[in-house]
Protein backbone atom coordinates (compact mmCIF):
# COMPACT_ATOMS: atom_id res chain seq x y z
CA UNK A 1 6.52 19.07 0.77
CA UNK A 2 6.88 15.74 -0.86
CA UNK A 3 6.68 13.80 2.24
CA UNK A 4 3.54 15.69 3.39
CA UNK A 5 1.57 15.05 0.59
CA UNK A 6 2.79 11.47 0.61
CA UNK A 7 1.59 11.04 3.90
CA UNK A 8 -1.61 13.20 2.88
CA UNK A 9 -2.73 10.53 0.35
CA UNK A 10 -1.66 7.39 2.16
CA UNK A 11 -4.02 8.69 5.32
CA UNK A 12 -7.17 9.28 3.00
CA UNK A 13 -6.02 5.36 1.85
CA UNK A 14 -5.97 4.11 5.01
CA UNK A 15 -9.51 5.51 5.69
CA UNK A 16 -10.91 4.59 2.40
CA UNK A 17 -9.26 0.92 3.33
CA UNK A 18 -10.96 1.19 6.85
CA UNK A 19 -14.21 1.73 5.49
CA UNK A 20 -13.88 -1.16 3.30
CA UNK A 21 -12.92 -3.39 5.15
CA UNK A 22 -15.21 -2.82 8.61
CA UNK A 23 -18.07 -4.38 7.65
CA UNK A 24 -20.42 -2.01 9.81
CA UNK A 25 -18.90 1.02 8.14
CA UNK A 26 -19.20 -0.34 4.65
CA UNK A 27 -22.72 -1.17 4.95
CA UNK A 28 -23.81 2.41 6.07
CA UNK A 29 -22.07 4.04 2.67
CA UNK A 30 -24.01 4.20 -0.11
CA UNK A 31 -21.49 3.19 -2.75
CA UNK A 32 -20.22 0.15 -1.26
CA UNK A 33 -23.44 -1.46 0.07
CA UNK A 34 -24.33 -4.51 -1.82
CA UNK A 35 -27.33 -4.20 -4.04
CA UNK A 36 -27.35 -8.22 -4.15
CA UNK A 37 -26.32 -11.42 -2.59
CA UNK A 38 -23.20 -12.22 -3.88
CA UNK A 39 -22.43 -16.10 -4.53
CA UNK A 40 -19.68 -15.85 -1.84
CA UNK A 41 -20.19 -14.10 1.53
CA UNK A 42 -18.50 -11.28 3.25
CA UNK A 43 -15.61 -12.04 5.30
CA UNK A 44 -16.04 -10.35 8.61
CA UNK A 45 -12.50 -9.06 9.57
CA UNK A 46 -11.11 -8.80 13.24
CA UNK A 47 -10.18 -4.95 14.80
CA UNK A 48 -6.87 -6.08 14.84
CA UNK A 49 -6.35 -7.64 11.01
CA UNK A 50 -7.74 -4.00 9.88
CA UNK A 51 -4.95 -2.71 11.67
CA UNK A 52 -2.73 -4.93 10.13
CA UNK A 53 -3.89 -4.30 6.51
CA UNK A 54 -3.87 -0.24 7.46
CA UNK A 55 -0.38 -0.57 8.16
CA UNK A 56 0.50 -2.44 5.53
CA UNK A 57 -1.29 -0.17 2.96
CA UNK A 58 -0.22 3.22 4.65
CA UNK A 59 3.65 1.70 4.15
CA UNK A 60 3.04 0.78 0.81
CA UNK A 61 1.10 4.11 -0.13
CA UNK A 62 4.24 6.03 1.34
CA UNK A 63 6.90 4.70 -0.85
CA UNK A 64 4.70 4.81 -3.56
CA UNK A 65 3.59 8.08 -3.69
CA UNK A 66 7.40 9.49 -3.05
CA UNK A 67 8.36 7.56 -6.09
CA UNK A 68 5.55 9.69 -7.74
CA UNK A 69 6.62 12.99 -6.34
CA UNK A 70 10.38 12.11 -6.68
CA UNK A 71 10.16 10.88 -10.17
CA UNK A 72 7.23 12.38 -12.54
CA UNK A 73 8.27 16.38 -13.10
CA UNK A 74 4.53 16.28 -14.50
CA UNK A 75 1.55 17.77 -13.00
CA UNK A 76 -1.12 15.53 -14.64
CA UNK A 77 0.73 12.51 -14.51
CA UNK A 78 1.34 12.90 -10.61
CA UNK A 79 -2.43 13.95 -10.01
CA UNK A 80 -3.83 10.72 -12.18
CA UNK A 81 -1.14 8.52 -10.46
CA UNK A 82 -1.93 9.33 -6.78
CA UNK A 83 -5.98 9.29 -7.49
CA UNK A 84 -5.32 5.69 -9.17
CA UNK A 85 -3.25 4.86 -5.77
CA UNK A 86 -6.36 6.07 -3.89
CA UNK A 87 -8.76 4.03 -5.68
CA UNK A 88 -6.92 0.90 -6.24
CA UNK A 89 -6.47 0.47 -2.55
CA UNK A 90 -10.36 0.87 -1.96
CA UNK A 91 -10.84 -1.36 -4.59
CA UNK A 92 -8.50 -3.86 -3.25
CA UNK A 93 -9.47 -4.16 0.51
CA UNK A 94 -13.58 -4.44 -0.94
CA UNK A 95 -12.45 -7.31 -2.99
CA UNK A 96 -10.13 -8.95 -0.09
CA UNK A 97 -13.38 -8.53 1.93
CA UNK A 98 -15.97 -9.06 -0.25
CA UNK A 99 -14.67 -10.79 -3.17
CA UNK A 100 -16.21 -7.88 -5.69
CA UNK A 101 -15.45 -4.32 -6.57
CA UNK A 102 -17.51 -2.15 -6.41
CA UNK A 103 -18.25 0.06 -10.11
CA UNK A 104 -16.80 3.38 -8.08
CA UNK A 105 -13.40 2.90 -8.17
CA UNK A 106 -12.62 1.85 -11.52
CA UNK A 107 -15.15 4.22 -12.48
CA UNK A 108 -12.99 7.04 -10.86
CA UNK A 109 -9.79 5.59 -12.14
CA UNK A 110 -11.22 5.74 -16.05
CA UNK A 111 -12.48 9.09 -15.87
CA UNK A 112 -9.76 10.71 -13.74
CA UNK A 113 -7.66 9.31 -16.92
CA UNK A 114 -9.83 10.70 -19.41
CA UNK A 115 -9.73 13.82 -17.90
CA UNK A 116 -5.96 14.10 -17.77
CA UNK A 117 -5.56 12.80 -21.39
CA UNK A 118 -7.63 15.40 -22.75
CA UNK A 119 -6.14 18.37 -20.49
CA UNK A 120 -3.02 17.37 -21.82
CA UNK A 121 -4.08 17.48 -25.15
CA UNK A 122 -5.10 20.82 -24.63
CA UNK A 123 -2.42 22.34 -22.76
CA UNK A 124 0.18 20.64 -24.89
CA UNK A 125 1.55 18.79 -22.61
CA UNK A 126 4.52 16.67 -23.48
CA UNK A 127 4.35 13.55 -24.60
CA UNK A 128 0.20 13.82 -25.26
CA UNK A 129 -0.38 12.05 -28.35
CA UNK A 130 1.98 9.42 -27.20
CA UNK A 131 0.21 8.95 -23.63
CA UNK A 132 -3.44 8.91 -25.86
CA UNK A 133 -1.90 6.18 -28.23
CA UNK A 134 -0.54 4.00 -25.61
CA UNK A 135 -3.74 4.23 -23.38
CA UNK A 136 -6.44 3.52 -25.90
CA UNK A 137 -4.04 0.60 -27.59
CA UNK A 138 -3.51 -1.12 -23.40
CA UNK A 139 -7.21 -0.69 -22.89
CA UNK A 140 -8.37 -2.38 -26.18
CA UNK A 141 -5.64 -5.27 -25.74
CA UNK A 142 -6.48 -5.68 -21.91
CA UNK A 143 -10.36 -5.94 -22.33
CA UNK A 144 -9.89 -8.61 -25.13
CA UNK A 145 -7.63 -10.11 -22.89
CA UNK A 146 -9.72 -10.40 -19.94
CA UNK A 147 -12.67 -11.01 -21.88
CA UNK A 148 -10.89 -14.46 -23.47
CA UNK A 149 -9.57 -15.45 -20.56
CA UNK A 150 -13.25 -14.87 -18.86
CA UNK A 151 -14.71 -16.79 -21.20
CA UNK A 152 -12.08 -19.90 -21.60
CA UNK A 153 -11.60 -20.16 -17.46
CA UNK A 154 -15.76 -20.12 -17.09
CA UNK A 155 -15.66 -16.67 -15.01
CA UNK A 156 -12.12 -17.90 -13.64
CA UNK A 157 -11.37 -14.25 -13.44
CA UNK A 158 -14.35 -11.27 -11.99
CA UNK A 159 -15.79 -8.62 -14.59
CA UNK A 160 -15.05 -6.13 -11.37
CA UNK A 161 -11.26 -7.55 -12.10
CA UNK A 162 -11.74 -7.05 -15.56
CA UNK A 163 -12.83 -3.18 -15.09
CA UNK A 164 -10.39 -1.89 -13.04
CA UNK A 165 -7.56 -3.37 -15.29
CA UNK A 166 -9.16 -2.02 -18.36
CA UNK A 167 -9.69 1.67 -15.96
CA UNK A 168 -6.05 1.31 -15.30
CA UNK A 169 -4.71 1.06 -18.59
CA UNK A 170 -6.94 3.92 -19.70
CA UNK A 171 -4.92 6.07 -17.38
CA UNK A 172 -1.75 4.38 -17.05
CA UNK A 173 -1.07 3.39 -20.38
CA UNK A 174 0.97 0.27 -21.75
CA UNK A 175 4.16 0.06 -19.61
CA UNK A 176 2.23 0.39 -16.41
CA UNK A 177 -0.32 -1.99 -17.21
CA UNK A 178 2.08 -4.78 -18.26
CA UNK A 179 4.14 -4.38 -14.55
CA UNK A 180 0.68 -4.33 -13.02
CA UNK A 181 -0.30 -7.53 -14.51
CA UNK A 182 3.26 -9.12 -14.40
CA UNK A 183 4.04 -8.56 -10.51
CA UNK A 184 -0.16 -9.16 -9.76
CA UNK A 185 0.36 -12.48 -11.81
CA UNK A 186 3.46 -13.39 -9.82
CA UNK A 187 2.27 -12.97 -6.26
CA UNK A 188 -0.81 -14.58 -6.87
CA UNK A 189 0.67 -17.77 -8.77
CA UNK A 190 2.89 -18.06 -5.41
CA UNK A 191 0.04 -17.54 -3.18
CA UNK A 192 -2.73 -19.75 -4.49
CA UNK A 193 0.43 -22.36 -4.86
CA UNK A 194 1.48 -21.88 -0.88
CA UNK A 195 -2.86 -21.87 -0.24
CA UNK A 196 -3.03 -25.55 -1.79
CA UNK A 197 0.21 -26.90 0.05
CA UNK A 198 -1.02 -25.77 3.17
CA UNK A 199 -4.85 -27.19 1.96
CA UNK A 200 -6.06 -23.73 2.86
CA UNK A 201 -7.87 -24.03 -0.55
CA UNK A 202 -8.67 -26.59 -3.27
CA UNK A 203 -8.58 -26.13 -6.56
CA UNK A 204 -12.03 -25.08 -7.45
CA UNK A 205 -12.07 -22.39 -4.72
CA UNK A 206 -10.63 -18.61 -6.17
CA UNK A 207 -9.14 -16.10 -4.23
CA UNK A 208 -9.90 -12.28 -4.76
CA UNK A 209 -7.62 -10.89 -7.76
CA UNK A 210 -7.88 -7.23 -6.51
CA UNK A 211 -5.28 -7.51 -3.75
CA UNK A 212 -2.83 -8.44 -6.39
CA UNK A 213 -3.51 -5.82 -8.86
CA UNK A 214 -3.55 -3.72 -6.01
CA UNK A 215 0.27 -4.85 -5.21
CA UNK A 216 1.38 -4.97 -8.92
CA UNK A 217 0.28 -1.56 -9.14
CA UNK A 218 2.04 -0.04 -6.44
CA UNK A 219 5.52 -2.18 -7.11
CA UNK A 220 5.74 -1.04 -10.72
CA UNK A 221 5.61 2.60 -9.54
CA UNK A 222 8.10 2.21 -6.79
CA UNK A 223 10.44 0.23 -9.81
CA UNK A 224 9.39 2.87 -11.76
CA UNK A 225 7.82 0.51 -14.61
CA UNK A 226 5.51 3.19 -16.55
């Protein structure tokens, strides 16, 4: 059962990733359109580097989502864990794409956390209060954060960036937000380093932040970091 459902959630992924990142597709859906010109254009993607990326996140999506099923004994936690899986990758691949993210999936990621705090709450669930204290006090330390570091870089980091950190540490709480952020901060200090050897990209030029919140995410559940 495990496996199926792991499976389950990484194909909806790898459809919600598709439609990101085909440019045709994402212009016919309503909630990814642009509304605006955006300072940096689309990147149109090849057939094949969808593929690529589909593979890559259907992999990824796997492991992750056994780790879930294997490891939380927890109804809510498993059902806010996989939706945040879901929606990070979306969020992700638009960003990779488009270098923005669109209000939809942190939007479903803060809610989705809301809703399982409370329910919690309610039922009694284990460990409520605790999971209430620890999301509230990660959200309110992220968005000042983000904020300072938004304002002392000159926009160095995205307010779409911003929201889906700040949506993720609604639902995920302190320990998952601070692997997030740690393995996100890692890859992307290696990357941009490898981008300007290779003159790929100069210093002035940013690369989309997403992907890498998107990867520190899914490593600190497979290392079990929440």
């Amino acid at each position: 059962m495990e496996y199926v459902i792991a499976i389950i959630v990484s194909v909806f992924s790898v459809i919600i990733a598709y439609c990101t990142l085909d440019i045709n597709v994402s212009n016919k859906l309503f909630f990814l359109k642009k509304k605006y010109d955006d300072r940096l254009p689309s990147k149109e993607l090849s057939k094949l580097q969808i593929k690529i990326i589909c593979m890559i996140v259907f992999v990824l999506n796997v492991s992750a989502t056994l780790s879930i099923m294997e490891n939380v004994d927890n109804e809510i936690n498993i059902v806010k864990m996989v939706i945040a899986i879901i929606c990070i990758t979306g969020a992700a691949c638009n960003d990779y794409r488009e270098h923005r993210i669109p209000n939809i999936f942190p939007l479903i990621i803060a809610v989705t956390g809301i809703v399982c705090l409370i329910t919690g709450y309610l039922v009694n669930q284990q460990g409520a209060q605790a999971y209430i204290v620890s999301s509230l006090f990660a959200t309110a330390a992220v968005a000042l954060a983000m904020i300072i570091i938004y304002m002392l870089t000159k926009h160095g980091i995205g307010m779409g960036d911003i929201k889906l950190l700040c949506a993720l540490s609604l639902l995920g709480g302190v320990y998952l937000i601070c692997g997030t952020v740690f393995f996100a901060m890692i890859v992307c200090s290696l990357t941009a380093i490898i981008l300007l050897i290779t003159k790929k990209k100069t210093i002035k030029e940013g690369i989309p932040f997403g992907p890498f919140i998107y990867f520190g995410f899914i490593v600190s559940i497979i290392l079990l970091v929440y």
